[in-house]
Protein backbone atom coordinates (compact mmCIF):
# COMPACT_ATOMS: atom_id res chain seq x y z
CA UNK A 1 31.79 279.27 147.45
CA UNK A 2 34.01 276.18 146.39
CA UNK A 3 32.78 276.79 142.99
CA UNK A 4 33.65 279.84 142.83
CA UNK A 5 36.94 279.17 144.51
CA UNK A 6 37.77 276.56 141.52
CA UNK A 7 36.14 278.58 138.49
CA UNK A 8 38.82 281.62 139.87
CA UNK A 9 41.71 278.68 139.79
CA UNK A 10 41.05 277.49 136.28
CA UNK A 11 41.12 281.08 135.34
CA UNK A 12 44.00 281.94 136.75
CA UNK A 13 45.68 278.75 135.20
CA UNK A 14 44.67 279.30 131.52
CA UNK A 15 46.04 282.74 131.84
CA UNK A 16 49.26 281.96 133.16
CA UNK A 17 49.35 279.31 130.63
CA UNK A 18 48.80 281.85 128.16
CA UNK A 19 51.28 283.97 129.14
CA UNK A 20 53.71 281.47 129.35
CA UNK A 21 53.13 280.21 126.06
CA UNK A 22 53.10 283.95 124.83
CA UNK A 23 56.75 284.63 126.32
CA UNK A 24 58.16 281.25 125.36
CA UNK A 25 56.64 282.09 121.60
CA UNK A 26 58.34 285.76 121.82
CA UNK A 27 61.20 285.46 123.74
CA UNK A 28 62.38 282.04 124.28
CA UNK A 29 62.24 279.45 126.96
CA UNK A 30 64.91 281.50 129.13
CA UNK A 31 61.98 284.32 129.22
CA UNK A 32 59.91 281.64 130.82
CA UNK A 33 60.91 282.82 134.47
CA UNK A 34 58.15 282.42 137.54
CA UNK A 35 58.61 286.11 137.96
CA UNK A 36 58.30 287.26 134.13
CA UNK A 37 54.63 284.81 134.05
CA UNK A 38 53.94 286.01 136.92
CA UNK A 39 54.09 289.57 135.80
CA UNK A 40 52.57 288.58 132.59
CA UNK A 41 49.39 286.95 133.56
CA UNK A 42 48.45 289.39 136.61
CA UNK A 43 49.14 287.19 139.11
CA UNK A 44 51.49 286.90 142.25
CA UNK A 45 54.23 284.16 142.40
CA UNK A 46 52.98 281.91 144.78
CA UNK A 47 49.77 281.28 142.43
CA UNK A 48 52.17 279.60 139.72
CA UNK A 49 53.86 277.65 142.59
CA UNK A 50 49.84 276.38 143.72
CA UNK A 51 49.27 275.47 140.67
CA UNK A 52 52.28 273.90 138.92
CA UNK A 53 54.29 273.06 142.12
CA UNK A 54 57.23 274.73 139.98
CA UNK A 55 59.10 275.88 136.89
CA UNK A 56 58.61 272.56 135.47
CA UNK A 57 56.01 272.22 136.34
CA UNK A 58 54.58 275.27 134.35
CA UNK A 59 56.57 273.65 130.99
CA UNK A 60 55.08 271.04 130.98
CA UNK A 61 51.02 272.60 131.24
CA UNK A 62 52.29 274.70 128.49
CA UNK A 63 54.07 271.87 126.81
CA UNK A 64 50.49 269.70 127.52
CA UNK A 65 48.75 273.28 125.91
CA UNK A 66 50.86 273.17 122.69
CA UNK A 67 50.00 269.01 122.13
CA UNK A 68 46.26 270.11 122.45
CA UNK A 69 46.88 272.88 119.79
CA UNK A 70 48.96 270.74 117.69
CA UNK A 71 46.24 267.34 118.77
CA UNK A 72 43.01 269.54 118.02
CA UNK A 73 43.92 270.17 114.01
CA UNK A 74 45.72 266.47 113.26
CA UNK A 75 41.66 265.32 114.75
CA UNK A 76 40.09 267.52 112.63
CA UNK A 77 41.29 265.74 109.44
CA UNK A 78 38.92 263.66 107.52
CA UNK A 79 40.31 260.37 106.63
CA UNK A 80 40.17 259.60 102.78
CA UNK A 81 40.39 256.37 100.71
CA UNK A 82 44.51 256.27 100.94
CA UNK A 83 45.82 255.80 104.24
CA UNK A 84 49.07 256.71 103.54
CA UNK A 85 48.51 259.36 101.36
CA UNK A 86 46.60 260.70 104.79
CA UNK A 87 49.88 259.79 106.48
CA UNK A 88 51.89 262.27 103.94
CA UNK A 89 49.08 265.13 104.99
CA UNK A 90 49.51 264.04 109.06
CA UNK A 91 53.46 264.69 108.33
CA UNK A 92 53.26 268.12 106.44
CA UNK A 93 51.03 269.62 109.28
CA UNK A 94 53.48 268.37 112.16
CA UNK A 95 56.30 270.24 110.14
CA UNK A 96 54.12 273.33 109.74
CA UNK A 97 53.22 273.63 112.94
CA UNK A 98 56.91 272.91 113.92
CA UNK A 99 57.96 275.55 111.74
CA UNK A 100 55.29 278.23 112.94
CA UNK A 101 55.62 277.46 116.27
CA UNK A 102 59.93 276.80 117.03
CA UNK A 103 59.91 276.92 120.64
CA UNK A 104 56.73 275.61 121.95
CA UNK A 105 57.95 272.54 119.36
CA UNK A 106 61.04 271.99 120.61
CA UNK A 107 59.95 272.31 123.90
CA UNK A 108 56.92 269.30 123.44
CA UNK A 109 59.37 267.25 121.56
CA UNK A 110 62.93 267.94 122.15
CA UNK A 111 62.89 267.41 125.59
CA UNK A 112 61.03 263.62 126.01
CA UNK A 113 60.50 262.18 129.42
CA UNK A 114 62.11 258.58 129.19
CA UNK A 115 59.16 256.16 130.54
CA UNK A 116 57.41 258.96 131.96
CA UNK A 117 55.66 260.02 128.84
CA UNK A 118 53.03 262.81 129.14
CA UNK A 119 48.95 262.08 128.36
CA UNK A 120 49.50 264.66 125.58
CA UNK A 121 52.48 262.77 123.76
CA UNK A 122 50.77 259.26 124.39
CA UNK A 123 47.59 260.45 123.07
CA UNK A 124 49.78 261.97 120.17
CA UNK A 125 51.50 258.82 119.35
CA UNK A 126 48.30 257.19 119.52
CA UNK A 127 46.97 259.17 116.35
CA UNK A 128 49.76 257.93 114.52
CA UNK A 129 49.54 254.72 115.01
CA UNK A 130 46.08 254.70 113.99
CA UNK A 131 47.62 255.79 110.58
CA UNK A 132 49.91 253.76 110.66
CA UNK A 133 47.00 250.90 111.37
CA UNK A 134 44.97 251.50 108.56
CA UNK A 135 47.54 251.51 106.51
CA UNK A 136 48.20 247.76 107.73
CA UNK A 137 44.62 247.27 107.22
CA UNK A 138 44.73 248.00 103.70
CA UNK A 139 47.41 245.65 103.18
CA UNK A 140 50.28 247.60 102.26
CA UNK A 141 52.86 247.95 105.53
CA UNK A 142 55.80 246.35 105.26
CA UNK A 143 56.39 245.76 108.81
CA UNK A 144 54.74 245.28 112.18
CA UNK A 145 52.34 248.24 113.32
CA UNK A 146 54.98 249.48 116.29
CA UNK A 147 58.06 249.20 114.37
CA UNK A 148 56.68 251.60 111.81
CA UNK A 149 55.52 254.31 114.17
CA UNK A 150 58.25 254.51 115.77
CA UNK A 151 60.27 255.27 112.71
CA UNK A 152 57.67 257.69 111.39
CA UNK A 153 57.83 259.07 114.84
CA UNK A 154 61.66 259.77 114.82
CA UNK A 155 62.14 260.86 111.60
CA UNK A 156 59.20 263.22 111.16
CA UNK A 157 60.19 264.74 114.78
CA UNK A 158 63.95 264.89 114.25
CA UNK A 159 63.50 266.58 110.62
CA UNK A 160 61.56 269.08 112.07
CA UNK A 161 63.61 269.98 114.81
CA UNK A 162 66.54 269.86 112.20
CA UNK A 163 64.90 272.65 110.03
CA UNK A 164 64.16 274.77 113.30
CA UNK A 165 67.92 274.56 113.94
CA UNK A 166 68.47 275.81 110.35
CA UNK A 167 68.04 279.49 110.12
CA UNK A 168 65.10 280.64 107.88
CA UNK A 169 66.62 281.64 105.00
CA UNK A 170 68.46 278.37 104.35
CA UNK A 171 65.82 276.06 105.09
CA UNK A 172 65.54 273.87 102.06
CA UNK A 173 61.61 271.89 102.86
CA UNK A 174 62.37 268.83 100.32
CA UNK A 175 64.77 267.81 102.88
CA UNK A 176 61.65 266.68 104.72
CA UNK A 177 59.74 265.82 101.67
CA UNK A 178 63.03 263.34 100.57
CA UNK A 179 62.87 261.85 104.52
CA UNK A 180 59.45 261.44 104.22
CA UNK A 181 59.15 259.01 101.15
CA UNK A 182 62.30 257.50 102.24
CA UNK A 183 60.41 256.64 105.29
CA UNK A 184 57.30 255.75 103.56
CA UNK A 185 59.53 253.63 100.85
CA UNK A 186 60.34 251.14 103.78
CA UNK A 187 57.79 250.79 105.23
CA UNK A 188 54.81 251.04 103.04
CA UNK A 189 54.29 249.05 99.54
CA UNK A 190 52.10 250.14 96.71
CA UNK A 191 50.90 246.56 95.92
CA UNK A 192 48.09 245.59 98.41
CA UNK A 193 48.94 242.12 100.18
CA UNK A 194 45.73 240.78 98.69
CA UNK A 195 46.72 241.66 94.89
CA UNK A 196 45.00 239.50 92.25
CA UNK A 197 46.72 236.77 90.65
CA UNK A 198 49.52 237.62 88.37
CA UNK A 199 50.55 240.70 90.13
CA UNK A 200 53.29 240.90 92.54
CA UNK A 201 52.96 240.52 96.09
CA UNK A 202 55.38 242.62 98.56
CA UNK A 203 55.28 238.35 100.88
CA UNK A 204 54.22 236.94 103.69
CA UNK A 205 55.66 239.62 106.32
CA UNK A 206 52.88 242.38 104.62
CA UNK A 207 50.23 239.72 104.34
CA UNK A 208 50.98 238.73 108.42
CA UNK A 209 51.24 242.48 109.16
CA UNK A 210 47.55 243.00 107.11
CA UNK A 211 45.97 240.52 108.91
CA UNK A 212 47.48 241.41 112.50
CA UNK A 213 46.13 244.82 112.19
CA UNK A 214 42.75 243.13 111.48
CA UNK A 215 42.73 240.50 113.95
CA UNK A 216 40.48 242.33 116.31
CA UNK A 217 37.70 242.40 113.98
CA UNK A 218 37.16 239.03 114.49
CA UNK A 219 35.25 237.67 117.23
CA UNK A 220 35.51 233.61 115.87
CA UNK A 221 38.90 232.51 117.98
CA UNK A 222 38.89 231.85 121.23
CA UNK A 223 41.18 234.49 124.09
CA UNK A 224 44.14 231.60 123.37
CA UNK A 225 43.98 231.34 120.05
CA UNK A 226 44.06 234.84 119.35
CA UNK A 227 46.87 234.97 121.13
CA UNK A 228 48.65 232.44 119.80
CA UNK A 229 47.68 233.37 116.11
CA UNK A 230 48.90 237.19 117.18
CA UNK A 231 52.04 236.02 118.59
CA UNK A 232 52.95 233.75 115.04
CA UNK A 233 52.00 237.02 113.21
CA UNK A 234 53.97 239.15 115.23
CA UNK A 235 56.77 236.85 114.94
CA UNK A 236 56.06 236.68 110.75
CA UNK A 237 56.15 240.24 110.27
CA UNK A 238 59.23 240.84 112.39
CA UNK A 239 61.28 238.53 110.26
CA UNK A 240 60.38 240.07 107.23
């Protein structure tokens, strides 16, 4: 009987979900009333307020169902040889699915939580900074690891939203193509930091950055010294 109770639950969740995300896609987020889900999904009233305590509530499961979307086909990319070539893929499909999706966009990322973030947006976040990592890996970031994600993260977000603003028909795309290698320009170098002799090196704040990211490969310091050595890199990389 409780199982049954719970299957009928989750069912009635995913459908309101759906028709929330359905009237938000159609109509805006105004449309996204208790009473117009309601009516959408079959359901009385009271069942949205059991489930997602309130209007909020509601936004944010649908907001949390748009990050899976959005989650599920970043994942699904294979990484190749260039890491930041992969980062220039990762950026075009967030400002696809920006543009094909406006309001379930601007809803996940126009609207941030400050220090509350949700699972969805840390686990998104998360997939960029493993970009971001390798590219540290491969010895050619410029700066620390966080520093760089976060500027990815704002630009790539805040273009997008900018061309959702702009109405279709004078959208011009290579504004986020420029922002893009503008953002990849400072923070990214096309010279490894292990280049062979004779080449030029982008200095010791890539090389510190390149060998942060790979720290934890190494199992040969002890708990302090990693620390230390991380905190000296950290301190390195910053400076440059």
């Amino acid at each position: 009987m409780e199982t049954d109770r719970s299957a009928a639950a989750e069912a009635n969740r995913d459908r309101i979900i759906e028709a929330a995300t359905r009237l938000l896609a159609e109509q805006g987020r105004e449309a996204v009333s208790t009473r117009a889900v309601s009516a959408a999904a079959g359901v009385q009233a009271p069942t949205i307020y059991r489930l997602f305590g309130d209007k909020q509530g509601l936004l944010d499961a649908v907001a949390a169902h748009g990050f899976a979307r959005h989650l599920g086909e970043k994942t699904a990319l294979e990484p190749t040889d260039d890491p930041v070539e992969d980062l220039r893929t990762g950026w075009n499909l967030n400002l696809e699915f920006g543009l094909a999706n406006p309001a379930l966009y601007t809803l996940m990322y126009a609207e941030p939580r400050p220090g509350d973030p949700s699972p969805a947006a840390v686990t998104a976040l998360g997939i960029l900074t493993a970009y971001v990592r390798r590219i540290a890996e491969a010895g050619r970031l410029r700066v620390d690891v966080t520093r760089a994600t976060q500027l990815i993260h704002a630009t790539g977000g805040g273009t997008t939203l900018a061309l959702i603003a702009t109405p279709p028909d004078q959208r011009d795309l290579t504004v986020s193509h420029l922002a893009r290698e503008a953002v990849l320009a400072a923070v990214t170098t096309d010279v490894p930091a292990t280049s062979t002799p004779g080449t030029a090196t982008p200095g010791p704040a890539t090389a510190a950055t390149t060998l942060r990211a790979l720290l934890p490969r190494t199992d040969v310091l002890t708990p302090g010294e990693q620390a230390l050595l991380t905190e000296l890199l950290d301190r390195i990389s910053k400076a440059g």
